[in-house]
PDB file of N, CA and C in Angstrom:
ATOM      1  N   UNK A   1      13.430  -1.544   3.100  1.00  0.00           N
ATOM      2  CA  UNK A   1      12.161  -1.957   2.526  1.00  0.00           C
ATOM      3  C   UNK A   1      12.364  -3.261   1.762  1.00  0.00           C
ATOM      4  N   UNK A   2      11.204  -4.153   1.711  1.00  0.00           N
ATOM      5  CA  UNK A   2      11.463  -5.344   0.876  1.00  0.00           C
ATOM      6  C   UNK A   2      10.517  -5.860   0.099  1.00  0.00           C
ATOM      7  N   UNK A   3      11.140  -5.420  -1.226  1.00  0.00           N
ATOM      8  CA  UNK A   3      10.212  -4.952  -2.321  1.00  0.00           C
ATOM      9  C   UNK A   3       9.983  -6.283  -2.477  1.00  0.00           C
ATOM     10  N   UNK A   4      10.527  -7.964  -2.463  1.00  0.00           N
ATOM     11  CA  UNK A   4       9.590  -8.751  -2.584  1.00  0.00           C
ATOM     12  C   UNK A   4       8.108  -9.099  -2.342  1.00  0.00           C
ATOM     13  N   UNK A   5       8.517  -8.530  -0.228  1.00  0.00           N
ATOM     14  CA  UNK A   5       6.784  -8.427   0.181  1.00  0.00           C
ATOM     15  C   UNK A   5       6.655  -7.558  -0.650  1.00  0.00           C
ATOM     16  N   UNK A   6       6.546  -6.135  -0.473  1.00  0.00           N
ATOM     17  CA  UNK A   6       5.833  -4.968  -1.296  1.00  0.00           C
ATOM     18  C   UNK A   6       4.878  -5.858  -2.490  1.00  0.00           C
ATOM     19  N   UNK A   7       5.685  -6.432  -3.391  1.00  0.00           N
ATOM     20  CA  UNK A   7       5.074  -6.912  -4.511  1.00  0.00           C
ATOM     21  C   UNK A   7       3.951  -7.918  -4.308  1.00  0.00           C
ATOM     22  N   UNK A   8       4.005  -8.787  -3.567  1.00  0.00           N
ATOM     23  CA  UNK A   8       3.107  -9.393  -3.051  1.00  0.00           C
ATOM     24  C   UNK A   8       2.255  -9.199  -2.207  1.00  0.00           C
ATOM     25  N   UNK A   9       2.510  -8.093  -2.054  1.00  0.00           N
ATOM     26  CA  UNK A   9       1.054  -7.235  -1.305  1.00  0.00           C
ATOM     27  C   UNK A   9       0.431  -6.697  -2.128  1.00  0.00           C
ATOM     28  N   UNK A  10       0.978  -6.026  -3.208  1.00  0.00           N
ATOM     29  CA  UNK A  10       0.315  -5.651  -4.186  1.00  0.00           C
ATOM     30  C   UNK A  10      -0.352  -6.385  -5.106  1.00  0.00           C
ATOM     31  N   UNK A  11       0.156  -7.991  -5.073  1.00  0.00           N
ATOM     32  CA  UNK A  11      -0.535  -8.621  -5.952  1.00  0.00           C
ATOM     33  C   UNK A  11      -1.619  -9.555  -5.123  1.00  0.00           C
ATOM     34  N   UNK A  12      -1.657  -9.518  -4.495  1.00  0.00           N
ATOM     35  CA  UNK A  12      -2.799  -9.185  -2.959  1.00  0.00           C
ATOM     36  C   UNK A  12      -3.968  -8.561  -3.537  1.00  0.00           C
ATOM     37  N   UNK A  13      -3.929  -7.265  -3.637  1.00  0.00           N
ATOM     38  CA  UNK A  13      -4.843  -6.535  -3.618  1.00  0.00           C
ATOM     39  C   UNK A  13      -4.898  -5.918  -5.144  1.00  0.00           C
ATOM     40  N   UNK A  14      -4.603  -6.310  -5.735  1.00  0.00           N
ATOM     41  CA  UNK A  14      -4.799  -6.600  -6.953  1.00  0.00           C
ATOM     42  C   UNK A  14      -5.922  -7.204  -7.591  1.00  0.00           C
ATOM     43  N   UNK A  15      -5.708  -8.562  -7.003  1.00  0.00           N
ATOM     44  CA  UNK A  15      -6.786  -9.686  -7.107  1.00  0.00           C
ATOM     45  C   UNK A  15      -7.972  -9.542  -6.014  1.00  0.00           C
ATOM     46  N   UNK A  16      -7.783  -8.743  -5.023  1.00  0.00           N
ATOM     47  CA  UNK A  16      -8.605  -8.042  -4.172  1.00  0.00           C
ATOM     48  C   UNK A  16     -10.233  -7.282  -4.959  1.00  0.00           C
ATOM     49  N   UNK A  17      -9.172  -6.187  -5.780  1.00  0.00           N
ATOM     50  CA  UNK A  17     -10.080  -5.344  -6.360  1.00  0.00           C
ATOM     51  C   UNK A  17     -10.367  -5.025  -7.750  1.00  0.00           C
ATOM     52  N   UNK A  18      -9.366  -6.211  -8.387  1.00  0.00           N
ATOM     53  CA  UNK A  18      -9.809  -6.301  -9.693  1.00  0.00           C
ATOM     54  C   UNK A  18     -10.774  -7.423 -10.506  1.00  0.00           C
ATOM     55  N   UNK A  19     -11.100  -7.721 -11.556  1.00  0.00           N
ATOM     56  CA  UNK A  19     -12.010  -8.472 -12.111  1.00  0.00           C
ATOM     57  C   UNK A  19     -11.189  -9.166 -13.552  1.00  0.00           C
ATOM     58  N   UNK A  20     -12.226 -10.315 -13.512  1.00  0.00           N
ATOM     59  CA  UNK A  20     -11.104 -10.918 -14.867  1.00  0.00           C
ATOM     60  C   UNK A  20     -11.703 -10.568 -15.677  1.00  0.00           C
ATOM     61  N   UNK A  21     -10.754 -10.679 -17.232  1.00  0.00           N
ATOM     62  CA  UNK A  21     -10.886  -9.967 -18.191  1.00  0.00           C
ATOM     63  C   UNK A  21     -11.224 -11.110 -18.752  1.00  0.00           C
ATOM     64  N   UNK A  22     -11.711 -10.863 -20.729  1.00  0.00           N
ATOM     65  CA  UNK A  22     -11.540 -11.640 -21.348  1.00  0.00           C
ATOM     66  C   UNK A  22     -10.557 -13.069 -21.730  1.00  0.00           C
ATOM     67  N   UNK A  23      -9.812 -12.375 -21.505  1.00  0.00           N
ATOM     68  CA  UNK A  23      -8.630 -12.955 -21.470  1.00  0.00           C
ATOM     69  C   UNK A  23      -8.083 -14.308 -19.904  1.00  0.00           C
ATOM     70  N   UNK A  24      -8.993 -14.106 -19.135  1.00  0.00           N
ATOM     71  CA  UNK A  24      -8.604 -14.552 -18.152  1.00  0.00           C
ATOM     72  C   UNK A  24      -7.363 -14.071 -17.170  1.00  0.00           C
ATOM     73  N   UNK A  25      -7.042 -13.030 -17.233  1.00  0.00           N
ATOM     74  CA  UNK A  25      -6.242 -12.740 -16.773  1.00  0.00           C
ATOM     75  C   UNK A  25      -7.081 -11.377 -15.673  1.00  0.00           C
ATOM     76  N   UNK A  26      -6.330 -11.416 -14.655  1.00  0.00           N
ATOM     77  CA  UNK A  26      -6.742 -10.583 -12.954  1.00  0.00           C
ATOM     78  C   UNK A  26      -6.691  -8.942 -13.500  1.00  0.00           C
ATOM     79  N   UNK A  27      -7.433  -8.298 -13.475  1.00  0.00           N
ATOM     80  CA  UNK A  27      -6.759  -6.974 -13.967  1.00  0.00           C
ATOM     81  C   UNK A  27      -8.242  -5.766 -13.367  1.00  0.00           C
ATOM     82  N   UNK A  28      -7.174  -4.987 -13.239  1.00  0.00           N
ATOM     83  CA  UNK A  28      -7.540  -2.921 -12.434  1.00  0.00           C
ATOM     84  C   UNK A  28      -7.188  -1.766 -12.410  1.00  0.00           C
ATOM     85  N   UNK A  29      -8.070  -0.876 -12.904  1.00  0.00           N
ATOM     86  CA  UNK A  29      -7.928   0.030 -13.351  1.00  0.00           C
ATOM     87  C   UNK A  29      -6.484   0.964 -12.394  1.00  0.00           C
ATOM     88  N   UNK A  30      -5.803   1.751 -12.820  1.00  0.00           N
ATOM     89  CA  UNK A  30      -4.905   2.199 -11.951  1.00  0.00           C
ATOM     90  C   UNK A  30      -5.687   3.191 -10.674  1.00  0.00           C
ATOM     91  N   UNK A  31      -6.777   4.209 -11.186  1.00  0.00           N
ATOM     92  CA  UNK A  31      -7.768   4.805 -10.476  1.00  0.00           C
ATOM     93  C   UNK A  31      -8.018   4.165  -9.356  1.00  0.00           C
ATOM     94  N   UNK A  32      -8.776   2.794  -9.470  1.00  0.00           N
ATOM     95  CA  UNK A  32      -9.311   2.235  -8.467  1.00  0.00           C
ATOM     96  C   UNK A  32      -8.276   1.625  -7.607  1.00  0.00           C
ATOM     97  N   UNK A  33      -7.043   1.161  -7.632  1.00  0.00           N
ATOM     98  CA  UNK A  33      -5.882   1.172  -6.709  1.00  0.00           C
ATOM     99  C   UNK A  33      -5.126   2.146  -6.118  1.00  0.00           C
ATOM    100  N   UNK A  34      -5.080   3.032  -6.580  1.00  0.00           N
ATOM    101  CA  UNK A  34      -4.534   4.195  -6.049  1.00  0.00           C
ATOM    102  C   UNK A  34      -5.777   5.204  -5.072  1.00  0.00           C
ATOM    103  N   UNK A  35      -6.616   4.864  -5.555  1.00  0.00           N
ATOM    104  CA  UNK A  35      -7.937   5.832  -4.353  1.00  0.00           C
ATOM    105  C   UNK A  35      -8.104   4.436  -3.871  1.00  0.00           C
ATOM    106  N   UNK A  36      -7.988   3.343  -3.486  1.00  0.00           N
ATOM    107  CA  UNK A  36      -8.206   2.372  -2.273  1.00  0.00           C
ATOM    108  C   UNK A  36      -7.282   2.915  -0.906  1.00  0.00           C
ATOM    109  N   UNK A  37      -8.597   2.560  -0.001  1.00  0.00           N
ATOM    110  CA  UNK A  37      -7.954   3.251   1.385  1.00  0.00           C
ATOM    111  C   UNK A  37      -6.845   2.157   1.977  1.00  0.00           C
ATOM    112  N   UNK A  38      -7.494   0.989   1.573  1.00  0.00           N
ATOM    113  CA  UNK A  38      -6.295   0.048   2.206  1.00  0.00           C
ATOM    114  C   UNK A  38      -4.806  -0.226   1.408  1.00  0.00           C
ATOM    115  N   UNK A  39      -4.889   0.336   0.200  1.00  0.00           N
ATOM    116  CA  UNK A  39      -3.628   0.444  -0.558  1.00  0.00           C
ATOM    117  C   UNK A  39      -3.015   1.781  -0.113  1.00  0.00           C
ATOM    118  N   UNK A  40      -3.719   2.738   0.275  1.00  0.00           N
ATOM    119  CA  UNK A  40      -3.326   4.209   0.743  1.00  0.00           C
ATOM    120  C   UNK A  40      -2.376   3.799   1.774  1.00  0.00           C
ATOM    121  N   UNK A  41      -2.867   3.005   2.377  1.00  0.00           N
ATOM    122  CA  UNK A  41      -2.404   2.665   4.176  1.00  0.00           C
ATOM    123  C   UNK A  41      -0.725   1.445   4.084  1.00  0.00           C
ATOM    124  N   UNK A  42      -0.972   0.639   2.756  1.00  0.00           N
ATOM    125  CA  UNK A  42      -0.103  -0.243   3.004  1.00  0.00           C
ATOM    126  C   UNK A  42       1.152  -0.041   2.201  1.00  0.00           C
ATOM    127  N   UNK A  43       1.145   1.217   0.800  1.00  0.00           N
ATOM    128  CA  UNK A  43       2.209   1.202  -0.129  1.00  0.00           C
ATOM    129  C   UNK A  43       2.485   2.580   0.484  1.00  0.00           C
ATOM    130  N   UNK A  44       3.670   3.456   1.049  1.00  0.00           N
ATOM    131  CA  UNK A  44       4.119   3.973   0.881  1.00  0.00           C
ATOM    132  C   UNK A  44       4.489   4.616  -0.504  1.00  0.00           C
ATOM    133  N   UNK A  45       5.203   4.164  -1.395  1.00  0.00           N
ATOM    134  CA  UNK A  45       4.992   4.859  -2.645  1.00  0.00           C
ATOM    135  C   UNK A  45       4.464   3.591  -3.714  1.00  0.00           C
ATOM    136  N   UNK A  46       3.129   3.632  -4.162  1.00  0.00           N
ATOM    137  CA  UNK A  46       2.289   2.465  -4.643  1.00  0.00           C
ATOM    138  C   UNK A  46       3.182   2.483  -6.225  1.00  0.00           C
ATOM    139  N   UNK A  47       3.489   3.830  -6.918  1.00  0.00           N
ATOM    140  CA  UNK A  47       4.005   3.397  -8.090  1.00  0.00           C
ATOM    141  C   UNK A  47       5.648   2.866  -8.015  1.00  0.00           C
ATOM    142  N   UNK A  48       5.777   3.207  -7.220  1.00  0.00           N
ATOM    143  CA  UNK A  48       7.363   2.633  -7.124  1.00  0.00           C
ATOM    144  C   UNK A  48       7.324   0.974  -7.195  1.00  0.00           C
ATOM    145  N   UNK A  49       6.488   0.778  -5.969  1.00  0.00           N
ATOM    146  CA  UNK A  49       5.908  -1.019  -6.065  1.00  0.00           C
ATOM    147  C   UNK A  49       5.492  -1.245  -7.097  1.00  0.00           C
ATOM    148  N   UNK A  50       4.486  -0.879  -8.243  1.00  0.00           N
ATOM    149  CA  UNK A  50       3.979  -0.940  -9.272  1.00  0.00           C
ATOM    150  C   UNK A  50       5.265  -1.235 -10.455  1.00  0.00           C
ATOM    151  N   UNK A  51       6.034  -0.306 -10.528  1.00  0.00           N
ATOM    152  CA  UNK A  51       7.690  -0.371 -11.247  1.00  0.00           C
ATOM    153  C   UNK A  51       8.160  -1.379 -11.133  1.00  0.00           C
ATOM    154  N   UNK A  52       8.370  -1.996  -9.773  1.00  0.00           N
ATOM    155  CA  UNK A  52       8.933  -2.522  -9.166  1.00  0.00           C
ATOM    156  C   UNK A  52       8.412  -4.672  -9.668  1.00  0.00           C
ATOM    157  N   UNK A  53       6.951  -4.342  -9.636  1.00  0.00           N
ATOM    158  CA  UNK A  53       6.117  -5.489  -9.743  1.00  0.00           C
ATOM    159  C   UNK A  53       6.205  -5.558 -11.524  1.00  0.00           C
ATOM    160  N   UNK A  54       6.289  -4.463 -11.984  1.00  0.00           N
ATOM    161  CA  UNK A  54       6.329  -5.075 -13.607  1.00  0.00           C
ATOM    162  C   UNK A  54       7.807  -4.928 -14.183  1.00  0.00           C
ATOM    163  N   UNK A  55       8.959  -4.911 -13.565  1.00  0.00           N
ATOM    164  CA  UNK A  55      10.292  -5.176 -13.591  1.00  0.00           C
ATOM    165  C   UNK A  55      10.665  -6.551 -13.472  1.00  0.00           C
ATOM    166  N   UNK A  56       9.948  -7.251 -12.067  1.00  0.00           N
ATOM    167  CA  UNK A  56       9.948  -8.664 -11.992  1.00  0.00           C
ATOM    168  C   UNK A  56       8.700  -9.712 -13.190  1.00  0.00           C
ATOM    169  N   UNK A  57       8.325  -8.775 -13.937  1.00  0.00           N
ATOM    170  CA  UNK A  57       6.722  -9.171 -14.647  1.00  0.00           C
ATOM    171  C   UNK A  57       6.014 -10.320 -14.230  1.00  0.00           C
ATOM    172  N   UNK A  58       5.325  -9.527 -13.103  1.00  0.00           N
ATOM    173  CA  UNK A  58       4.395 -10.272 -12.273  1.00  0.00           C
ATOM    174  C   UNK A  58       3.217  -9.225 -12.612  1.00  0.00           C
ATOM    175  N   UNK A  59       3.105  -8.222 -13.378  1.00  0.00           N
ATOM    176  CA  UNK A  59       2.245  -7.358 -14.133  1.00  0.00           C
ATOM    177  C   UNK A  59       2.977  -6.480 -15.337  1.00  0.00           C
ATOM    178  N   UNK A  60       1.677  -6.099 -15.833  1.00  0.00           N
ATOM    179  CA  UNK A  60       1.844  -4.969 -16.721  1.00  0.00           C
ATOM    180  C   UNK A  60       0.685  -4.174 -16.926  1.00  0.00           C
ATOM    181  N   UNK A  61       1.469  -3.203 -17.719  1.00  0.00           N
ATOM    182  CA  UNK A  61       0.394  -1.763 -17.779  1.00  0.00           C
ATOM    183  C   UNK A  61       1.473  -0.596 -19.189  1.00  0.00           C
ATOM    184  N   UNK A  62       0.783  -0.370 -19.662  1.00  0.00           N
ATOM    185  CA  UNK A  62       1.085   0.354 -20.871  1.00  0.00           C
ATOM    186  C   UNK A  62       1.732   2.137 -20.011  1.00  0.00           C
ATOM    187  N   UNK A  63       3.097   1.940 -20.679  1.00  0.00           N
ATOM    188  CA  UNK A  63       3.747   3.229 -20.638  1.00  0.00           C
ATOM    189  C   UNK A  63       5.095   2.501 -19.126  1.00  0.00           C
ATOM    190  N   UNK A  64       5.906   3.484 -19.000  1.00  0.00           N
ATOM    191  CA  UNK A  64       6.724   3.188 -17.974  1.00  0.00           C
ATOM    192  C   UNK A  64       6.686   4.031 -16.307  1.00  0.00           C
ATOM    193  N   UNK A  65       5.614   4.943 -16.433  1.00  0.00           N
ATOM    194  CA  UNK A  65       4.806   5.720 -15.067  1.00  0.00           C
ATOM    195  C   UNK A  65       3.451   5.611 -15.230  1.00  0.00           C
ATOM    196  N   UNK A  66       2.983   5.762 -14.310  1.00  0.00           N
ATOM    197  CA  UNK A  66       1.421   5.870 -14.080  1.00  0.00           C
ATOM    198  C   UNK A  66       1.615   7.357 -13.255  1.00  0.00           C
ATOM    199  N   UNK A  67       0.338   8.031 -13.399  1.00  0.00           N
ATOM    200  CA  UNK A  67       0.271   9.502 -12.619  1.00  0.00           C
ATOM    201  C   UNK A  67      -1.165   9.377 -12.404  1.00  0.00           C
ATOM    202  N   UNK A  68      -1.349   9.897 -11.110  1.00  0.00           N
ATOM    203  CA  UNK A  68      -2.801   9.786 -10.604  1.00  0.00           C
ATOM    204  C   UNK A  68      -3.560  10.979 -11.420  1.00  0.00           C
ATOM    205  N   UNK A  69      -5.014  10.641 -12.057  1.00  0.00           N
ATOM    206  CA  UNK A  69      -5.591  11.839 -12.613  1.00  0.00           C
ATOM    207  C   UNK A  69      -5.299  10.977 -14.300  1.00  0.00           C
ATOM    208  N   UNK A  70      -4.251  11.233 -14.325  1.00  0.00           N
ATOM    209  CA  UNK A  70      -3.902  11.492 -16.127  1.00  0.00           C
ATOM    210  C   UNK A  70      -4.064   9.660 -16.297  1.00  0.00           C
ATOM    211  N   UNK A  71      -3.442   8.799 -15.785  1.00  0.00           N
ATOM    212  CA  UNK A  71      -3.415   7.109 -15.889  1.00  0.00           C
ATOM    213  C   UNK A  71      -4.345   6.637 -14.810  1.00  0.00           C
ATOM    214  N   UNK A  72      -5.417   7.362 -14.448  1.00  0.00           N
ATOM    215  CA  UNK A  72      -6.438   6.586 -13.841  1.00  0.00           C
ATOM    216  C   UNK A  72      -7.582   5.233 -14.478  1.00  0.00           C
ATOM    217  N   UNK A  73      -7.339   5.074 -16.000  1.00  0.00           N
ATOM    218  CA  UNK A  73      -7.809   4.482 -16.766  1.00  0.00           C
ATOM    219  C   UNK A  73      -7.035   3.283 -17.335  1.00  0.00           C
ATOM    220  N   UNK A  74      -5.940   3.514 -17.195  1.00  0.00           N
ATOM    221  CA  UNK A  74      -4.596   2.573 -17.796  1.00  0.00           C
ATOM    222  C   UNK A  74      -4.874   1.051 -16.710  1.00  0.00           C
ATOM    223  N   UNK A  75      -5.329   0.114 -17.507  1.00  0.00           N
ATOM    224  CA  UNK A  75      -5.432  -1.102 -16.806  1.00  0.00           C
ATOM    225  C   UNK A  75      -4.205  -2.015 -16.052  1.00  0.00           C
ATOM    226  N   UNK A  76      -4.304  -2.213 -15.147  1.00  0.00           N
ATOM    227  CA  UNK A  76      -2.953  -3.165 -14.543  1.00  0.00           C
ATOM    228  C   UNK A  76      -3.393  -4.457 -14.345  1.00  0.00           C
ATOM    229  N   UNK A  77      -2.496  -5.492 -15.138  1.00  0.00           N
ATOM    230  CA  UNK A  77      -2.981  -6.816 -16.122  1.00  0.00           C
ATOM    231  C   UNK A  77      -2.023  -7.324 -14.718  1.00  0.00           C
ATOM    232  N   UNK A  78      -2.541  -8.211 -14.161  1.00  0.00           N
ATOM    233  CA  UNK A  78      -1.971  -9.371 -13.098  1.00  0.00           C
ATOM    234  C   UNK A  78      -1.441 -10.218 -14.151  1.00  0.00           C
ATOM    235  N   UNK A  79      -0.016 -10.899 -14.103  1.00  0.00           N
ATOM    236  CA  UNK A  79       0.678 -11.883 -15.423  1.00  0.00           C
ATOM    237  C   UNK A  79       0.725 -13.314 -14.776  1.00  0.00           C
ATOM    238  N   UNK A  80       0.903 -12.910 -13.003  1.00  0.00           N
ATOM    239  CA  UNK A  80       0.885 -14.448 -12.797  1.00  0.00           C
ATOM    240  C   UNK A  80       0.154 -14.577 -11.711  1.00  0.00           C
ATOM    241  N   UNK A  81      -0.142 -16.298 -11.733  1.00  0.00           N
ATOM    242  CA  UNK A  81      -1.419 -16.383 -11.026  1.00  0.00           C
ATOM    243  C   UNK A  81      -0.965 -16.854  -9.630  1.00  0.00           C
TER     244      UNK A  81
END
């Protein structure tokens, strides 16, 4: 697997389905990426990429897992443009 693409697919669709904030910065709810059908189809394991994308901090998001249900609200902040 090559978590570079991975990450850049994710930051793909990121900017896909998120909206800017105050701040100017790209950002989406974890809910609404994880129930997208075309993220269903393209991440094999979406939080691993997610880990993976705010390790290189090309995002962030408060806490060090996301869990579908419980972090459906936890925003994922796009860092670079």
């Amino acid at each position: 697997m090559d978590t570079e693409h991975e990450v850049d697919l994710l930051i793909e669709e990121i900017r896909r389905l998120g909206s800017t904030g105050a701040d100017g910065k790209i950002r989406v709810k974890f809910g609404v990426l994880f129930a997208d059908d075309k993220c269903a189809n393209l991440f094999e394991a979406l939080v691993g990429t997610l880990r993976a994308a705010k390790r290189k901090k090309k995002i962030s998001f408060a806490g060090e897992l996301l869990l579908q249900g419980v972090h459906d609200d936890v925003d994922i902040v796009l860092e670079t443009d």
